[in-house]
Protein backbone atom coordinates (compact mmCIF):
# COMPACT_ATOMS: atom_id res chain seq x y z
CA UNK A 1 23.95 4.11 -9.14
CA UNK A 2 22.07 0.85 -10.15
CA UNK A 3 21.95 -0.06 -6.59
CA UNK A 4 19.80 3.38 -5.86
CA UNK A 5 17.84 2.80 -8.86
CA UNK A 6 17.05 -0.76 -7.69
CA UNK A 7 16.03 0.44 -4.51
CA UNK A 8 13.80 3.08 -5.51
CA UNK A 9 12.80 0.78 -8.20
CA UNK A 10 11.63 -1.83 -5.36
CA UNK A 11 9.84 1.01 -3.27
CA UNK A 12 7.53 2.24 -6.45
CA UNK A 13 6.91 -1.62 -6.56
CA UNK A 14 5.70 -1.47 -3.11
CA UNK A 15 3.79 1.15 -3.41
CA UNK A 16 2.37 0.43 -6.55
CA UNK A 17 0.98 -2.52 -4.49
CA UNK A 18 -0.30 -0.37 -1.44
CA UNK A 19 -1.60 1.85 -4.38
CA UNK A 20 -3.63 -0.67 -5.80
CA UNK A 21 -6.36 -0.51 -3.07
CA UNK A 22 -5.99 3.39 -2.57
CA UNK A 23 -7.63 4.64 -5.50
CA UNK A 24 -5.72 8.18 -4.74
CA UNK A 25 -2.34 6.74 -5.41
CA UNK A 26 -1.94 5.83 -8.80
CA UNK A 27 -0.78 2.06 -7.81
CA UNK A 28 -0.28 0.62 -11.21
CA UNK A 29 1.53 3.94 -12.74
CA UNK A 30 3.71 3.19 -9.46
CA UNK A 31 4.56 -0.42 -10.49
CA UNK A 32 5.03 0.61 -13.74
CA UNK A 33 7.33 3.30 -13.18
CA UNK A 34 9.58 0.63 -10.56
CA UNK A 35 9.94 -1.39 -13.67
CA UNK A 36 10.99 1.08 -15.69
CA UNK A 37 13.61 2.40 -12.53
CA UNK A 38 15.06 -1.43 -12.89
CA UNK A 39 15.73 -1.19 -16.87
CA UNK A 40 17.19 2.33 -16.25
CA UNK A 41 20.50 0.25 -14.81
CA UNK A 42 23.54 -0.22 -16.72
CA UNK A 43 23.58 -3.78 -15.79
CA UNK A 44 19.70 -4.74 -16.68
CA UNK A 45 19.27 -4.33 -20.75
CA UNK A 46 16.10 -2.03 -21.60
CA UNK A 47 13.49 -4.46 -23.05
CA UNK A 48 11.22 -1.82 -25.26
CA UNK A 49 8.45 -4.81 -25.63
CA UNK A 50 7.90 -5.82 -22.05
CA UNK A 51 7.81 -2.22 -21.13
CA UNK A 52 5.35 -1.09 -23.78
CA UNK A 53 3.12 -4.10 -23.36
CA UNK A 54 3.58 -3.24 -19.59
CA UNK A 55 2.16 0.67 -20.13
CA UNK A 56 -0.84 -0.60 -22.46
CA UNK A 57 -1.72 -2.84 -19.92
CA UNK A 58 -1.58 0.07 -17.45
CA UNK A 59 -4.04 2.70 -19.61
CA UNK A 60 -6.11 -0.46 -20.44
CA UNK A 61 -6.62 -1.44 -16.44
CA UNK A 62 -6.41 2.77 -15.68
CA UNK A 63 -9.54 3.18 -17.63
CA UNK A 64 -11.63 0.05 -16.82
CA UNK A 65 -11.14 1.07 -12.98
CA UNK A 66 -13.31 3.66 -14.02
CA UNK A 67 -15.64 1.61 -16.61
CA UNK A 68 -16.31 -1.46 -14.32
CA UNK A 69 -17.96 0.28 -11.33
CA UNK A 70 -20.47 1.42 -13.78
CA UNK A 71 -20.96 -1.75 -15.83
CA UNK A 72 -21.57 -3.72 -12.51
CA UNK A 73 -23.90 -1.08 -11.76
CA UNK A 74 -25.66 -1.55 -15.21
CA UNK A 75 -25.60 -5.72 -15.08
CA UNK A 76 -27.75 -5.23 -11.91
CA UNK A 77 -30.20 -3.34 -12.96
CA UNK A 78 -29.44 0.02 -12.47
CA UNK A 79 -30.58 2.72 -15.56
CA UNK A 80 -28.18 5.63 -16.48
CA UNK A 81 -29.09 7.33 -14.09
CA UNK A 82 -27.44 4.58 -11.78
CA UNK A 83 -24.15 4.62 -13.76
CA UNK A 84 -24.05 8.91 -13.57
CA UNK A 85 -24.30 8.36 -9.89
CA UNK A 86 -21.50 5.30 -9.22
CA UNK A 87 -19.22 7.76 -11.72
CA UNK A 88 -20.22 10.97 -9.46
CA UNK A 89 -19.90 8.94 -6.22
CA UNK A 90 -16.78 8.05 -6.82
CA UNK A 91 -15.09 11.16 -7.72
CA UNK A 92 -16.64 12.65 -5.19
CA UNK A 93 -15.85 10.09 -2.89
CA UNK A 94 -12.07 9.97 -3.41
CA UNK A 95 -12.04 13.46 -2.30
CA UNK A 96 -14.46 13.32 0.66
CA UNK A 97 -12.87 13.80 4.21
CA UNK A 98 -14.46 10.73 5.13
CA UNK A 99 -12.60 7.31 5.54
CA UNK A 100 -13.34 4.89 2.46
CA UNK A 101 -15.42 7.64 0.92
CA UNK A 102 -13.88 5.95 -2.36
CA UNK A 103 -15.76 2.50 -1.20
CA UNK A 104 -18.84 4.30 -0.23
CA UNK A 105 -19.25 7.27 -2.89
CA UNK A 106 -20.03 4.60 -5.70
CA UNK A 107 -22.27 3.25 -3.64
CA UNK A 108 -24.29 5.75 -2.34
CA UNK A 109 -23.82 7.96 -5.80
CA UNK A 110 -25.62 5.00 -8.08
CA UNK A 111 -28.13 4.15 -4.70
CA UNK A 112 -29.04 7.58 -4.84
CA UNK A 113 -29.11 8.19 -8.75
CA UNK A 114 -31.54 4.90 -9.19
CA UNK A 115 -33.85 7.00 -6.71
CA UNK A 116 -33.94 9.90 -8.80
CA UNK A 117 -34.62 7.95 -11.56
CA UNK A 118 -37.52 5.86 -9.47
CA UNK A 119 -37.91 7.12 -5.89
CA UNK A 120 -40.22 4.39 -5.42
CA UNK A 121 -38.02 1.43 -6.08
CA UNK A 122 -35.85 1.38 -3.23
CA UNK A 123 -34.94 -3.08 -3.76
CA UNK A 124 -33.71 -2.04 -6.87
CA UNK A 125 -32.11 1.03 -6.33
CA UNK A 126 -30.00 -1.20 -3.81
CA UNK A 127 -29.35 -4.48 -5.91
CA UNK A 128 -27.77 -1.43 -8.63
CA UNK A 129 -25.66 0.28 -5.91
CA UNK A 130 -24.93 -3.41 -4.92
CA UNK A 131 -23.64 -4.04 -8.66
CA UNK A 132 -21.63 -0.68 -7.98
CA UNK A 133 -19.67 -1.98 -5.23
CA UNK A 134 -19.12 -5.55 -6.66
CA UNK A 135 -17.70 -4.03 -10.01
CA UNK A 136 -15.22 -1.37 -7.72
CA UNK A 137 -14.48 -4.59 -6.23
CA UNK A 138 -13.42 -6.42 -8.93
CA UNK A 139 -11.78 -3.54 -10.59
CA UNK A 140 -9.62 -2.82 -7.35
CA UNK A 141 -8.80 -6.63 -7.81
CA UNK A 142 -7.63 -6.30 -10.88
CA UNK A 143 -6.01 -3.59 -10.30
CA UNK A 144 -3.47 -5.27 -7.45
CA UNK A 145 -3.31 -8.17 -9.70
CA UNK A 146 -1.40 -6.48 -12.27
CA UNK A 147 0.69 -4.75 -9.32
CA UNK A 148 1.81 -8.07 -8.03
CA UNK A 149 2.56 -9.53 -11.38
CA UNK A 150 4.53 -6.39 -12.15
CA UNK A 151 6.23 -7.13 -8.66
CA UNK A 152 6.82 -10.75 -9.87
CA UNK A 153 8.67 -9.61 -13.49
CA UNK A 154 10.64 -7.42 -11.10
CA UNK A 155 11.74 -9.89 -9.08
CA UNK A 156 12.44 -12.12 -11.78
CA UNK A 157 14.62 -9.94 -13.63
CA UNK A 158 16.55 -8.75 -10.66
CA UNK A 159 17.29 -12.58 -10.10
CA UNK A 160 18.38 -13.29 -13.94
CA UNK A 161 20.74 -10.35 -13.22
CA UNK A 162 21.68 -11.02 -9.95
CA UNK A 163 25.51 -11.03 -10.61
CA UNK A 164 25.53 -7.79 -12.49
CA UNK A 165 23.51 -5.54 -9.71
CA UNK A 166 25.37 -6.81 -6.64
């Protein structure tokens, strides 16, 4: 049994990581959950502090991927009207048909809210929508950041309990 819960453990680790740039697939809940698969053995002791200071970590990163976009948006220049539209954009662009609607809808959603808010100002309508796709940017890095040091604790315990699991 732990050598299908190491396994499966190993795969939510992998695509935790895939995850990570796929804002569909919840990438870090992924890695978190392959952590958790690895302390379920009977040969790996459950460590209550790693894994709790693991899942804060994951709502604190969960809810900045959605706080960032908007911020960058907002350090730019944009108005509120700016971070409505990278929040609508990307919701709407995670479900759009369209490939990388998630890249684009934050995008276009604060380009085009700065418009309604000034239809005039088109330079800085753009340098906001511009702050929009830096901030998903850096949130997405974050995001697979955390994945690959998840991956790394993984890897590490499996090796301090190498004996035990094989």
């Amino acid at each position: 049994m732990d050598t299908v819960l190491l396994v499966l453990g190993l795969l939510f680790m992998i695509g935790g990581i895939l995850g990570s740039f796929l804002p569909v697939v919840p990438g870090l809940t992924l890695s978190w959950i392959g952590l958790l698969l690895l302390y379920c053995t009977e040969t790996v002791p459950m460590n209550y502090w790693v894994m709790g200071f693991a899942l804060l970590l994951v709502i604190i990163i969960t809810i900045l991927e959605y706080v960032i976009p908007a911020k960058g948006t907002k350090k730019y220049g944009g108005s509120s009207y700016g971070v409505w539209g990278t929040n609508i954009g990307l919701i709407v662009g995670i479900f759009a048909p369209i490939p990388f609607g998630f890249i684009i809808g934050p995008f276009v959603g604060a380009f085009v809210g700065e418009l309604i808010y000034d239809s005039k100002d088109h330079k800085r309508a753009f340098k906001a929508a511009t702050g929009s796709f830096v901030g998903f940017l850096a949130s997405t890095f974050l995001n697979f950041m955390l994945c690959v040091v998840f991956l790394g604790w993984f890897i590490h315990v499996v090796w301090e309990n190498w004996n035990g699991l094989f």
